[in-house]
C-alpha atoms as a PDB file:
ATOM      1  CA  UNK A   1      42.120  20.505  22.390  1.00  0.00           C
ATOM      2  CA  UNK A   2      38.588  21.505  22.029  1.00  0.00           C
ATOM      3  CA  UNK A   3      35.849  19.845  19.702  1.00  0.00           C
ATOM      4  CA  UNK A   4      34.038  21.480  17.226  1.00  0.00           C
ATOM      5  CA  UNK A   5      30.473  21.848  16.974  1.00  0.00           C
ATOM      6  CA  UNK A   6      28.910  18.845  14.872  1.00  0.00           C
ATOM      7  CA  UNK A   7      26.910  19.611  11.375  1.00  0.00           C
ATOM      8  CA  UNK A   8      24.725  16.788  13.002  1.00  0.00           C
ATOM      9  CA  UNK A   9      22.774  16.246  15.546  1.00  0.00           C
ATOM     10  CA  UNK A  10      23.104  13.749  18.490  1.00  0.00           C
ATOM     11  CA  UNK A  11      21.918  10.629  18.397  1.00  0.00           C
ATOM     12  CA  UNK A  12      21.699   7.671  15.531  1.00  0.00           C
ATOM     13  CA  UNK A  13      21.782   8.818  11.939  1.00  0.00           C
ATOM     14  CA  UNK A  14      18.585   9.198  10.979  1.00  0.00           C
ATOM     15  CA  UNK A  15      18.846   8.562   6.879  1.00  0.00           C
ATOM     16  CA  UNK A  16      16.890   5.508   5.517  1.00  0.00           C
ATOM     17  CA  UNK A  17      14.973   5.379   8.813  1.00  0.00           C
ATOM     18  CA  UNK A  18      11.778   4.908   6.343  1.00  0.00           C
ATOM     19  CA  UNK A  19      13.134   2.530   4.362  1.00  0.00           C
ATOM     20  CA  UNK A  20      13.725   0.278   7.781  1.00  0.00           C
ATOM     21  CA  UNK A  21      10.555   0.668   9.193  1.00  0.00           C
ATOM     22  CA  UNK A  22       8.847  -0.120   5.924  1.00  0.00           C
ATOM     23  CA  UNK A  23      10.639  -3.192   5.514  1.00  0.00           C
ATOM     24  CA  UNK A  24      10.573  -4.408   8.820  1.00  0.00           C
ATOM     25  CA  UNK A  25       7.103  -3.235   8.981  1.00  0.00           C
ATOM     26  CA  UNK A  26       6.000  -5.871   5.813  1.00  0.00           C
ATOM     27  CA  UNK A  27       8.279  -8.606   7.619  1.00  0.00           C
ATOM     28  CA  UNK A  28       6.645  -8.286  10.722  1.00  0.00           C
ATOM     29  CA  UNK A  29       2.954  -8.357   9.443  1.00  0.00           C
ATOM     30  CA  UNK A  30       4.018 -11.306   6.829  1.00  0.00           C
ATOM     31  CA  UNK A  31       5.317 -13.542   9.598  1.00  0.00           C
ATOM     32  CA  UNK A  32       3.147 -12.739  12.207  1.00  0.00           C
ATOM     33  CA  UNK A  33      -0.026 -11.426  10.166  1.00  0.00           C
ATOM     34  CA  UNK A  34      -1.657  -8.098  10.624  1.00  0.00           C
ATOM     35  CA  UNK A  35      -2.967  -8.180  14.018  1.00  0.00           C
ATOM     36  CA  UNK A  36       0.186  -9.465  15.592  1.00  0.00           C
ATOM     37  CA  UNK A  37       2.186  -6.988  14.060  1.00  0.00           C
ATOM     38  CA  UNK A  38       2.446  -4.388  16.838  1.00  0.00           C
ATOM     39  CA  UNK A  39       4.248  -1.142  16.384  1.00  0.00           C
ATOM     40  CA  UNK A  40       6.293  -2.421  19.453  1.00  0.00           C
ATOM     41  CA  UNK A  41       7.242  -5.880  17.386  1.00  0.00           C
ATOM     42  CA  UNK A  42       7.534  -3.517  14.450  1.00  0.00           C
ATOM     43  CA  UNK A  43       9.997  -1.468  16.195  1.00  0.00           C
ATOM     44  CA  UNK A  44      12.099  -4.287  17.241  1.00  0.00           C
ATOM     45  CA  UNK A  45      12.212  -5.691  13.895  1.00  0.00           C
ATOM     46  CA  UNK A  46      13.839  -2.344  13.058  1.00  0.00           C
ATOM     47  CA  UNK A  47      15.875  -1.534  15.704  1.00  0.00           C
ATOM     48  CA  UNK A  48      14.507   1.504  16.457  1.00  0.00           C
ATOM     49  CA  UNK A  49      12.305   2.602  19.516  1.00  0.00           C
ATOM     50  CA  UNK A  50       8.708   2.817  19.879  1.00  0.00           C
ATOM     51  CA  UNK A  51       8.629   6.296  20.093  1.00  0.00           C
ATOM     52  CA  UNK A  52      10.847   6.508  16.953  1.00  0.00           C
ATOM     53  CA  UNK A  53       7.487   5.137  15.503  1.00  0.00           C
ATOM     54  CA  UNK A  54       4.990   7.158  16.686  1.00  0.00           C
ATOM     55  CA  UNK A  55       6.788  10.377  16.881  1.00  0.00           C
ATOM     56  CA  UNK A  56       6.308   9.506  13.038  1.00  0.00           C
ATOM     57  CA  UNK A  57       3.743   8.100  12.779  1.00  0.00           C
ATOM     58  CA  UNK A  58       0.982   8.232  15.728  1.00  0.00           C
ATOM     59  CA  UNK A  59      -0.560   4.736  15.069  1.00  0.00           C
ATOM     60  CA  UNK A  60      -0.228   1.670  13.484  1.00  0.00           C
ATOM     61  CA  UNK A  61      -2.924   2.457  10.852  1.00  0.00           C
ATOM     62  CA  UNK A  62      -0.744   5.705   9.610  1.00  0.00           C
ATOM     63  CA  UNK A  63       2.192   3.709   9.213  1.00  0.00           C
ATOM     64  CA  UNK A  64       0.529   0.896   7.386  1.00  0.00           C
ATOM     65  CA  UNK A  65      -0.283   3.713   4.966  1.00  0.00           C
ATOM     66  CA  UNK A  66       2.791   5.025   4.304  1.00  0.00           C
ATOM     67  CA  UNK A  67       3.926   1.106   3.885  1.00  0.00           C
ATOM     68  CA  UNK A  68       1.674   0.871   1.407  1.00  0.00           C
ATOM     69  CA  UNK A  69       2.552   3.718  -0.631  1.00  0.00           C
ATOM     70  CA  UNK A  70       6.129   3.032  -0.563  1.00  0.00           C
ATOM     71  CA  UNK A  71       5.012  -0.629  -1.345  1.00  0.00           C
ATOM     72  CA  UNK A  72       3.187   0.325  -4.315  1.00  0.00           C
ATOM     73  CA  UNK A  73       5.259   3.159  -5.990  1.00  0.00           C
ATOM     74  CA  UNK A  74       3.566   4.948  -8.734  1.00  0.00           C
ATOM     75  CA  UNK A  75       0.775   3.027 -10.799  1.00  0.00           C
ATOM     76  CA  UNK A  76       2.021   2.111 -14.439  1.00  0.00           C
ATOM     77  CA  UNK A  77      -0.236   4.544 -16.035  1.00  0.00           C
ATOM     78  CA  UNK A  78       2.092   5.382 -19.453  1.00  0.00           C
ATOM     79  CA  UNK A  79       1.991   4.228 -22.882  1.00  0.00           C
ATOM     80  CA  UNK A  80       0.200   2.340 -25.124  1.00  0.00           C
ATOM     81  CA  UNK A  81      -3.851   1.507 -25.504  1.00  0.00           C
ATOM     82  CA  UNK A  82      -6.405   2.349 -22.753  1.00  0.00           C
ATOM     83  CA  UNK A  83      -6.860  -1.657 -22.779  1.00  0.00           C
ATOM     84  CA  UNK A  84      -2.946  -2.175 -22.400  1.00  0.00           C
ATOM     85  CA  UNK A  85      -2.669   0.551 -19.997  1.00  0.00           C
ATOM     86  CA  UNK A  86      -5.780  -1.017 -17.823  1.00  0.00           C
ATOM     87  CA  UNK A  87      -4.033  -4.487 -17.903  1.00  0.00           C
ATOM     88  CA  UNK A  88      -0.783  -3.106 -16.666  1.00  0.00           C
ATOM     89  CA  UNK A  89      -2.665  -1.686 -13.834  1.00  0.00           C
ATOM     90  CA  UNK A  90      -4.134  -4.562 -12.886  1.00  0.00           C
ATOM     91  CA  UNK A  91      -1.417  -6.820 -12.855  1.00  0.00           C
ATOM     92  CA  UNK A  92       0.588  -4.267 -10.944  1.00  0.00           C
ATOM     93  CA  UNK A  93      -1.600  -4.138  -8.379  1.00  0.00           C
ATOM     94  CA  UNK A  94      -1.788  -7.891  -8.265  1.00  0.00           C
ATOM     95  CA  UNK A  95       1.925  -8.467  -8.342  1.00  0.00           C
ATOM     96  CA  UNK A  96       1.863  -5.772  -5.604  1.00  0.00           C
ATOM     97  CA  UNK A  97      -0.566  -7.245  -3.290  1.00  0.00           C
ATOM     98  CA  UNK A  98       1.279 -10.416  -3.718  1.00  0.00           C
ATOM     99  CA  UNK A  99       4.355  -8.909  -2.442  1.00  0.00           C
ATOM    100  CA  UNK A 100       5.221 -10.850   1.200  1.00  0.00           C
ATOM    101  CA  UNK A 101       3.366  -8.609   3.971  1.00  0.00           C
ATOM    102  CA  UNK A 102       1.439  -6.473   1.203  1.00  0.00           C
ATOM    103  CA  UNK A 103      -1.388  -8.013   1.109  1.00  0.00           C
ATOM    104  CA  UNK A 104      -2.099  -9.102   4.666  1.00  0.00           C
ATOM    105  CA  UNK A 105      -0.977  -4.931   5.357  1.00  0.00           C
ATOM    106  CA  UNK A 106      -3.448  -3.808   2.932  1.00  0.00           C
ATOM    107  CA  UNK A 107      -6.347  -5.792   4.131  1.00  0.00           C
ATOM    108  CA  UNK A 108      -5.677  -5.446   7.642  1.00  0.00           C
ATOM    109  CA  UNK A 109      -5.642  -1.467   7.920  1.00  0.00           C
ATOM    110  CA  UNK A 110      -8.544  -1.928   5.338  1.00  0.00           C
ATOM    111  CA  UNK A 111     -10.833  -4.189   7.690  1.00  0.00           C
ATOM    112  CA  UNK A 112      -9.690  -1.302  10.439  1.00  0.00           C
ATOM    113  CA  UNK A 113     -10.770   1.207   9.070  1.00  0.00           C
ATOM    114  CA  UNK A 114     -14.584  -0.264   8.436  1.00  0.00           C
ATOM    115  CA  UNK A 115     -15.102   1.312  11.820  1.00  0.00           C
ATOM    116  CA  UNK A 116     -12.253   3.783  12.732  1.00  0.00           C
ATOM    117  CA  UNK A 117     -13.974   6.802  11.091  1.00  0.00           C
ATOM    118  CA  UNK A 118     -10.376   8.763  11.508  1.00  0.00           C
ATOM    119  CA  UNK A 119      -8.126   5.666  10.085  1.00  0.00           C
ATOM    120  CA  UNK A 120     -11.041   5.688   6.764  1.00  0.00           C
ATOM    121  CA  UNK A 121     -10.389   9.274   6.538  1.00  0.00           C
ATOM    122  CA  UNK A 122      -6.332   8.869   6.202  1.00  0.00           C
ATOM    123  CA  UNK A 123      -6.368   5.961   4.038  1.00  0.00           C
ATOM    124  CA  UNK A 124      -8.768   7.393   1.948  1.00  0.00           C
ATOM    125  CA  UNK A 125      -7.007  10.395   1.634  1.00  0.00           C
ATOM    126  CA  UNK A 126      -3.283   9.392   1.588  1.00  0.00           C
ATOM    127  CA  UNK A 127      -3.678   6.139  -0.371  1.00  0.00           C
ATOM    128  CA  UNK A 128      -6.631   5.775  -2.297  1.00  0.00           C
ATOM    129  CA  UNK A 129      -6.917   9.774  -3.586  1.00  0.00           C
ATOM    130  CA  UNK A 130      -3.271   9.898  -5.137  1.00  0.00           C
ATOM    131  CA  UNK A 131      -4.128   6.902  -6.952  1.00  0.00           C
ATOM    132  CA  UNK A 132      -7.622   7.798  -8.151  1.00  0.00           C
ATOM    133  CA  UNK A 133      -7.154  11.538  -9.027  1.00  0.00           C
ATOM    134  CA  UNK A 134      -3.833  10.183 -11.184  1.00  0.00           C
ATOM    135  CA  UNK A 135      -6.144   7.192 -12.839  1.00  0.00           C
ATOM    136  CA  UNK A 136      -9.415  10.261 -13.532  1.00  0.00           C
ATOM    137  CA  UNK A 137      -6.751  11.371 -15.132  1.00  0.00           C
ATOM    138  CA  UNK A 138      -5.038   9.081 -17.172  1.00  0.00           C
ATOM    139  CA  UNK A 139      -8.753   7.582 -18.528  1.00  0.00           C
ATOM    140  CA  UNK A 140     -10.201  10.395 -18.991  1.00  0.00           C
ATOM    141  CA  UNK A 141     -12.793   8.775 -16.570  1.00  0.00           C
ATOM    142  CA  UNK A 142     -15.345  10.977 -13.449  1.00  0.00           C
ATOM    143  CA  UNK A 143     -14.278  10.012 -10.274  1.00  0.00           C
ATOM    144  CA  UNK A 144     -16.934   7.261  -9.644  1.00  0.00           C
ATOM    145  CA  UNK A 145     -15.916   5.053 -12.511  1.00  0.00           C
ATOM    146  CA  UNK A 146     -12.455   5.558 -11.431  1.00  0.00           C
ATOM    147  CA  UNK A 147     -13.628   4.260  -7.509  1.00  0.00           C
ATOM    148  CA  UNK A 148     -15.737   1.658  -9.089  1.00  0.00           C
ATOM    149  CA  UNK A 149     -12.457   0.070 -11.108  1.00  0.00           C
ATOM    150  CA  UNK A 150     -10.387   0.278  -7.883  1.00  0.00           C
ATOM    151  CA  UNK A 151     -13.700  -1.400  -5.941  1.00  0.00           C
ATOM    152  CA  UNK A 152     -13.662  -3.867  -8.327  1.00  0.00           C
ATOM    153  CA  UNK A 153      -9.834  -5.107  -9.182  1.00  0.00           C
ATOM    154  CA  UNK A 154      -8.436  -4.096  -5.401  1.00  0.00           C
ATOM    155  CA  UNK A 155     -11.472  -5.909  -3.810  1.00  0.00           C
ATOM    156  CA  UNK A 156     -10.998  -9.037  -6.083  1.00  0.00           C
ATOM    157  CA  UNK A 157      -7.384  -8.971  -5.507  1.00  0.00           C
ATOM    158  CA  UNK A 158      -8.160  -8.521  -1.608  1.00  0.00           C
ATOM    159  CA  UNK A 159     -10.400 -11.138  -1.447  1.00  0.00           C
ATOM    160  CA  UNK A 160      -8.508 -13.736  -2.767  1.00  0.00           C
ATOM    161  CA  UNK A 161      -5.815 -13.205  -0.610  1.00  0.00           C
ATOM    162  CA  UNK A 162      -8.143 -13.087   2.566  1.00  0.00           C
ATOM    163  CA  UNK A 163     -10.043 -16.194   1.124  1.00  0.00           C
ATOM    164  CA  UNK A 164      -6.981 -18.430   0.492  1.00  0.00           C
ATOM    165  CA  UNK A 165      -3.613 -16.617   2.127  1.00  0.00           C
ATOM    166  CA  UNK A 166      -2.385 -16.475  -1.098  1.00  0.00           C
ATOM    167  CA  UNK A 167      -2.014 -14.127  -3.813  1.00  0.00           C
ATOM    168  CA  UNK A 168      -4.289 -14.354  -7.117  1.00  0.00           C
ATOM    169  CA  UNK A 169      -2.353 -16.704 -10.058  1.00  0.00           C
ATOM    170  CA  UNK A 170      -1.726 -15.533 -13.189  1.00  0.00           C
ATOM    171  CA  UNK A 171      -4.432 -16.700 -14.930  1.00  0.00           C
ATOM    172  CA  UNK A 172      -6.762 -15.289 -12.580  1.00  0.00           C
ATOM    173  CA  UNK A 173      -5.331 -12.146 -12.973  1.00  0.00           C
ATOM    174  CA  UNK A 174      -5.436 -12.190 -17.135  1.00  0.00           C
ATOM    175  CA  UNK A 175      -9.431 -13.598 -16.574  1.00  0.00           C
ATOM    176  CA  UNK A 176      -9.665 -10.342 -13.746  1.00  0.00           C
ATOM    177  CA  UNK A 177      -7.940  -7.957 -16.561  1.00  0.00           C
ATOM    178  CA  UNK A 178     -10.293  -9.158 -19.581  1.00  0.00           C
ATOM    179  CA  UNK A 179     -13.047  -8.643 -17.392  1.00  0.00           C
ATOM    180  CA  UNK A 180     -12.299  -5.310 -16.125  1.00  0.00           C
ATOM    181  CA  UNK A 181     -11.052  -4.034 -19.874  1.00  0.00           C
ATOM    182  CA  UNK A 182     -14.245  -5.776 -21.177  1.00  0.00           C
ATOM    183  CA  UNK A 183     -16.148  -2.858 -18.891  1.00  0.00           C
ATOM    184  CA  UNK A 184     -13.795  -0.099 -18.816  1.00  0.00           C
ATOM    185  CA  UNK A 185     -11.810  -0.283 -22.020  1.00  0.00           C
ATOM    186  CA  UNK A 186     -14.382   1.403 -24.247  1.00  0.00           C
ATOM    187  CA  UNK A 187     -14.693   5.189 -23.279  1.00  0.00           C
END
């Protein structure tokens, strides 16, 4: 009796592959920190092969990326006051950041890509623009107000984490967001 053709192709299914690598990605770099967290130990943690990886994505720095956007999601940018809606987005990001292997992710690829001209490009691009062209428009704000918020609430949250290897506490983050809204809630 002879087979039929498969509707799929050889090899291991390949659905939710992201998903995997994302999370083992953020459970590698939380338990061994960001420098540690090789694509080869990254790759293990998921079960997959290296080139799996990099036939995806062709260095760490990429993948850290796409983490990080499927770490953050979309920004909370609906509803209510400019004030409320500048709060929510700053304790989003915080709760974010604080998420285990966020943080150290974030400011790893960050501190990277001080002097990997390429890696600044991409994470400039692929995380940062999304973000900031959706914010210009939510506020109502020109683009370097909008970079100057981000400077000042991801760089806070950033450097807290870096400073103490943990995330910011609450009431930091309410003294952060009535700062901030102090500034940038009047248009």
């Amino acid at each position: 009796m002879a087979s039929s053709p498969s509707a799929r192709p050889p090899g291991r299914p390949r659905a939710g592959l992201h998903d995997v690598v994302f999370a083992a990605t953020l459970r590698t770099v939380d338990e061994l920190g960001y420098a540690r967290a090789t694509v080869e130990r990254i790759a293990a943690a998921a079960g997959v092969a290296k080139t799996t990886i990099y036939r995806r994505w062709p260095s760490k720095g990429e993948l850290i990326v796409d983490c990080l956007l499927d770490a953050f999601g979309p920004a909370p940018l609906a509803g209510g006051s400019r004030a409320e809606m500048l709060t929510a987005i700053i304790r989003w990001a915080a709760a974010r950041i604080g998420e285990p292997g966020v943080g150290d992710a974030f400011a790893g690829v960050f501190s990277d890509a001080v002097s990997d001209p390429a890696l600044r490009v991409i994470l400039s691009s692929r995380l940062q623009d999304p973000y900031r062209l959706a914010l210009q428009d939510a506020l109502g704000e020109p683009e370097n107000r909008v970079l100057f918020f981000v400077d000042v609430v991801v760089g806070a949250l950033l450097h807290r984490m870096g400073m103490t290897g943990e995330p910011m506490v609450d009431a930091d983050v309410t003294a952060l967001a009535e700062m901030v809204v102090g500034h940038f809630g009047a248009r």
